[in-house]
Structure formats: structure tokens, C-alpha cells
C-alpha atoms as a PDB file:
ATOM      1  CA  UNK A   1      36.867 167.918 118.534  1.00  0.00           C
ATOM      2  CA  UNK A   2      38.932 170.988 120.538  1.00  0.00           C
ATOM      3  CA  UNK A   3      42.130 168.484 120.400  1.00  0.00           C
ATOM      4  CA  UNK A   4      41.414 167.987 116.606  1.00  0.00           C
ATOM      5  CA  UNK A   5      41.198 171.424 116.089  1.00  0.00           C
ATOM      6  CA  UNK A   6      44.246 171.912 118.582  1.00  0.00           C
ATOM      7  CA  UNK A   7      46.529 169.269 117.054  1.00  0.00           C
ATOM      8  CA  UNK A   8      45.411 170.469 113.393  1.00  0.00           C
ATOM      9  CA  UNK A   9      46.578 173.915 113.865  1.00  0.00           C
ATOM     10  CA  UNK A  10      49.824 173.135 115.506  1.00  0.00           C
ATOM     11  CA  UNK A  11      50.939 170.138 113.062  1.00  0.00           C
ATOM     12  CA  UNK A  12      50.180 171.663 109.833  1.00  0.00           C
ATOM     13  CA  UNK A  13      52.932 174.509 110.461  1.00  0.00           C
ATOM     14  CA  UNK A  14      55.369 171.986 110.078  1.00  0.00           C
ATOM     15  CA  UNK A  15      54.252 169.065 108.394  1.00  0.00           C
ATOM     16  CA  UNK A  16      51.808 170.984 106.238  1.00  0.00           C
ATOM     17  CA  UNK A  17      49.208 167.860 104.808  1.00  0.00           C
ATOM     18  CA  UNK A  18      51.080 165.480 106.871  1.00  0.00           C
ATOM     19  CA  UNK A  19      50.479 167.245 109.985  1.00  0.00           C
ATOM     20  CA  UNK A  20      46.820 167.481 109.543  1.00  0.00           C
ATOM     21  CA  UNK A  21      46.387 163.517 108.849  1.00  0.00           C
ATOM     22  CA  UNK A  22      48.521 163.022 111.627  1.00  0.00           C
ATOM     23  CA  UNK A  23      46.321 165.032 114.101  1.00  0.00           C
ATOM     24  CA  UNK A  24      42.668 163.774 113.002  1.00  0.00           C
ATOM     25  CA  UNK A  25      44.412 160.172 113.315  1.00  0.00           C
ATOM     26  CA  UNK A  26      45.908 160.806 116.833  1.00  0.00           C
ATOM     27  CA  UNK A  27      42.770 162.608 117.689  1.00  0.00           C
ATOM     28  CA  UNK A  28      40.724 159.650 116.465  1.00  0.00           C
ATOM     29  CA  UNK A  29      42.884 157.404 118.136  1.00  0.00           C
ATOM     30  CA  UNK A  30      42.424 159.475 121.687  1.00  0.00           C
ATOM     31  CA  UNK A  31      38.730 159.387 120.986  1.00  0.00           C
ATOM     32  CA  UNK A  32      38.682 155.374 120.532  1.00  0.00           C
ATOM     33  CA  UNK A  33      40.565 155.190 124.037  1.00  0.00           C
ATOM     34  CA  UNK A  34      37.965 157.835 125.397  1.00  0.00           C
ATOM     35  CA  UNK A  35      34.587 156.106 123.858  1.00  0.00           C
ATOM     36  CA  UNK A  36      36.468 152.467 125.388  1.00  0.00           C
ATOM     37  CA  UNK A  37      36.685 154.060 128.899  1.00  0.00           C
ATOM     38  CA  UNK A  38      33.520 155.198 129.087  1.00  0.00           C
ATOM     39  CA  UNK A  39      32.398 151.938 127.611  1.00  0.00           C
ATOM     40  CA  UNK A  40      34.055 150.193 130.352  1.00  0.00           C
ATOM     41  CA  UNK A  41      32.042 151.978 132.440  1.00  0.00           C
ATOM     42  CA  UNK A  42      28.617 151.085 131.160  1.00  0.00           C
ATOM     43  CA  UNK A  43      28.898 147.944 130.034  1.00  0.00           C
ATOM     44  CA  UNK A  44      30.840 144.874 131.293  1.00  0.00           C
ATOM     45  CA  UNK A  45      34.587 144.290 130.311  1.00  0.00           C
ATOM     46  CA  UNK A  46      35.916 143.476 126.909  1.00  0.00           C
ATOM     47  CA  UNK A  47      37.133 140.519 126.581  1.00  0.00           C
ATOM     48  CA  UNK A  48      40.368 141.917 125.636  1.00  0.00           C
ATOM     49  CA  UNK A  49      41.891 139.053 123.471  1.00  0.00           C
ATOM     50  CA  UNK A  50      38.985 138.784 120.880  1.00  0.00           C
ATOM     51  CA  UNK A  51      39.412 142.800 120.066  1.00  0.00           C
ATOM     52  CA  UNK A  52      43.241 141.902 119.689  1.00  0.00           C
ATOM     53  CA  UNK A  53      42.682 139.033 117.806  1.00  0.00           C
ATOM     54  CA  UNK A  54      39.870 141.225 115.812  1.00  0.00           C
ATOM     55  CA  UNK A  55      42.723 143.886 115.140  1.00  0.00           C
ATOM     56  CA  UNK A  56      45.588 142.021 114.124  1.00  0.00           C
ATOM     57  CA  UNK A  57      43.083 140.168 111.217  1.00  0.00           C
ATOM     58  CA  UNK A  58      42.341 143.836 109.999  1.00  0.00           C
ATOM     59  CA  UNK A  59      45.190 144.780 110.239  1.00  0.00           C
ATOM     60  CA  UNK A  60      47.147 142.147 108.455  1.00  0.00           C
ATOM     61  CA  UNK A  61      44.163 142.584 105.982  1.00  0.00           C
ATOM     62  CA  UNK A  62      45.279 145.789 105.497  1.00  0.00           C
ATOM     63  CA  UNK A  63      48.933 145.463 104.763  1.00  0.00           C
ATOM     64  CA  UNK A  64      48.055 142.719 102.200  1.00  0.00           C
ATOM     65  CA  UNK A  65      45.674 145.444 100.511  1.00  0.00           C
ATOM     66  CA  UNK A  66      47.460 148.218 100.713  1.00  0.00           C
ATOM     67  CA  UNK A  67      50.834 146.647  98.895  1.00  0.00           C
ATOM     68  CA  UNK A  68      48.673 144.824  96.034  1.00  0.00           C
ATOM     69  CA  UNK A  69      46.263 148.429  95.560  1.00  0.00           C
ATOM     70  CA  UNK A  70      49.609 149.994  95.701  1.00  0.00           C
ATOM     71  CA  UNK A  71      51.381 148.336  93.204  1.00  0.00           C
ATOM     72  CA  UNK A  72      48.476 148.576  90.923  1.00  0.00           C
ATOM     73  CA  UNK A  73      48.385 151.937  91.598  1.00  0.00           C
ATOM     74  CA  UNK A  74      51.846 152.602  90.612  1.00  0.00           C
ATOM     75  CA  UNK A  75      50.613 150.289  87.136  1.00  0.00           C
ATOM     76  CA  UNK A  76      47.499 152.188  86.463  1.00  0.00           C
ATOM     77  CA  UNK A  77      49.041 155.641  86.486  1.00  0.00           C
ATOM     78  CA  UNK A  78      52.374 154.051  84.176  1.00  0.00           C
ATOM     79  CA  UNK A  79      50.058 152.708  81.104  1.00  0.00           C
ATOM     80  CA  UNK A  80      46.811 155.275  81.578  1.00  0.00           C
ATOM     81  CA  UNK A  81      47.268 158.481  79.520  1.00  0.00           C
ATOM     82  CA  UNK A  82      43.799 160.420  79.645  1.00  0.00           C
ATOM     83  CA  UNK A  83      41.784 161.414  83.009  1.00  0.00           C
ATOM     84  CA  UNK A  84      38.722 159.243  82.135  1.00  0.00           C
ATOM     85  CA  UNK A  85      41.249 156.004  81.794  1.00  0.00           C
ATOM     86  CA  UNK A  86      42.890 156.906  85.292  1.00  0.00           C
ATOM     87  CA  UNK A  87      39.325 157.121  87.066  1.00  0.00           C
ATOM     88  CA  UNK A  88      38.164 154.261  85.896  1.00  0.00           C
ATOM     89  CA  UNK A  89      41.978 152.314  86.761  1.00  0.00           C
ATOM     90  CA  UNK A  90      41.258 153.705  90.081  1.00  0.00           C
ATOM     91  CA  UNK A  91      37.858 152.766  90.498  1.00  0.00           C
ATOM     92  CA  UNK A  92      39.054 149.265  89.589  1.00  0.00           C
ATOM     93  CA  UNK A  93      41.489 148.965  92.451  1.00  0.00           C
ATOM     94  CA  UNK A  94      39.340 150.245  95.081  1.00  0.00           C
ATOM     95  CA  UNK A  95      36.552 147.649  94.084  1.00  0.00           C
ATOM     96  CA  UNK A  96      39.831 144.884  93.994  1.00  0.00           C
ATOM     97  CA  UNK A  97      40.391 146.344  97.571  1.00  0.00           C
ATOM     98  CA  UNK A  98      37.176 145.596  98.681  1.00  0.00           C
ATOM     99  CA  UNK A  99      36.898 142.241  97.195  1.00  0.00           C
ATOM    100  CA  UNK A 100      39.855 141.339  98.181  1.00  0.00           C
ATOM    101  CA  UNK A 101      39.683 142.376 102.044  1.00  0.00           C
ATOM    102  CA  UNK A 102      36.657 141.268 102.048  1.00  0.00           C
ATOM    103  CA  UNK A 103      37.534 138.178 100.979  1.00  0.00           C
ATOM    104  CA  UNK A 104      40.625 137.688 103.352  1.00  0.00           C
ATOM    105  CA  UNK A 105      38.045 138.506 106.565  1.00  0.00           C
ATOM    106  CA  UNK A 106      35.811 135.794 105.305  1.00  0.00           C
ATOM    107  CA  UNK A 107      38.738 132.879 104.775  1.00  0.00           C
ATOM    108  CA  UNK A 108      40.284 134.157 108.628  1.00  0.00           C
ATOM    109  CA  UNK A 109      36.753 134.116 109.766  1.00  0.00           C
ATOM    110  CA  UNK A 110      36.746 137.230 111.092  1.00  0.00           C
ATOM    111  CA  UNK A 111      34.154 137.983 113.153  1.00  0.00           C
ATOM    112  CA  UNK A 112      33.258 141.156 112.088  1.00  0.00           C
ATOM    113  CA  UNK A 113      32.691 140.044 108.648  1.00  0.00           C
ATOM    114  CA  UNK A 114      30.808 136.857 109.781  1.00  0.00           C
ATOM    115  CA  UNK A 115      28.366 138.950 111.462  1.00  0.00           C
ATOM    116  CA  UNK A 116      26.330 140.295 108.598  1.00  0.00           C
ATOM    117  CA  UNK A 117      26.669 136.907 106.792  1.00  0.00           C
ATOM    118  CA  UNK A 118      24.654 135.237 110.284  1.00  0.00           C
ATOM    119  CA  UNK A 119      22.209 138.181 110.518  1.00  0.00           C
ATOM    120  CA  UNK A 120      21.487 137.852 106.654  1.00  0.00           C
ATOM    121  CA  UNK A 121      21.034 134.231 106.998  1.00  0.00           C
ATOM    122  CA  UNK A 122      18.418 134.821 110.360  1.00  0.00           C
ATOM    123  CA  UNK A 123      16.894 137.533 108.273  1.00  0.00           C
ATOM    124  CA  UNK A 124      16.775 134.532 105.247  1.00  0.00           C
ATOM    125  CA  UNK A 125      15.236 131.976 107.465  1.00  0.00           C
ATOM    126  CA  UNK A 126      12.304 134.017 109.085  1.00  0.00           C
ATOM    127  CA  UNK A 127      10.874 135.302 105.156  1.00  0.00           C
END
């Protein structure tokens, strides 16, 4: 939290809004290398290609989302004219984002998003 606070204060002098999503993302990224350490520590090791493997499916995930929200973004403000036509435009796209992503995880078989599908169908097969 004190290198949030630290990084905050001396990023959004120059990069004004900018500089205060770059610090809380470097600060959350320092606190994902922190919470892995310690981790480490506790538990036994990762196995280090199934979090990279993990990653790279969110991450392409997220690229693929981001352009197609994007570009509807970019369509949505163009053609809506009044505030209550933009909200619901953008509600739209972020429930296409989810769907979407969602979607994607499923058809790379990600396992983070296969995980709630198995416990749902343990939960389904003990009623």
C-alpha cells in the first residue's frame, strides 16, 4: 500500500491520470511477485509452465476483447445521440465482453474457466 501511495504521488505530477494507473498497476504487479514469493514459501512450487500457459490464454483473450469492445466503442458513441442511448450501447459491449471472453476461455479450455464448470457439475451430481 506505502509503494501505491509512493508511486501515486510521484507519477501523477507528470503523467497526471496516466501516472496514477500506472502506479496502482506497477504496484499491483510488485504485490503479485510479493504474494508468489511468499507463496513459494508455504506451499510447494508452481509448476511454472501451466501459469504461463494460463497467462498467455488470458491474455490473448484479452487483446481479442479489447479490439472488438473497442471498435464498438468507437460505433456506439458515432450513432448514439442522448446519455440514456450511450449507457445502454455501453452496457451492451461490456456484456459482449464477457460473453465473448468467456467464451474464448471455454473453446482454449482454459483452466480457469473449466474450473467452475467441474465444481458445478460435482455440486450437480451430489443433489
Amino acid at each position: 500500500m506505502l509503494l501505491h501511495l509512493g508511486l501515486s504521488a510521484l507519477l501523477i505530477i507528470s503523467r497526471q491520470h496516466g501516472g496514477l494507473a500506472l502506479a496502482t498497476s506497477l504496484a499491483a504487479y510488485f504485490n503479485l511477485v510479493g504474494l508468489r514469493v511468499r507463496l513459494r514459501q508455504h506451499l510447494a512450487p508452481m509448476q511454472g509452465r501451466s501459469v504461463l500457459h494460463s497467462a498467455l490464454r488470458a491474455l490473448g483473450g484479452s487483446v481479442i476483447i479489447a479490439m472488438l469492445t473497442g471498435r464498438w466503442g468507437e460505433v456506439a458513441l458515432q450513432i448514439s445521440t442522448s446519455g440514456t442511448l450511450r449507457a445502454l450501447a455501453l452496457g451492451s459491449i461490456v456484456l459482449e465482453g464477457i460473453v465473448c471472453y468467456s467464451g474464448l476461455m471455454l473453446l482454449w479450455r482454459s483452466e480457469d474457466a473449466m474450473f467452475p464448470l467441474e465444481m458445478g457439475r460435482r455440486w450437480w451430481r451430489r443433489r
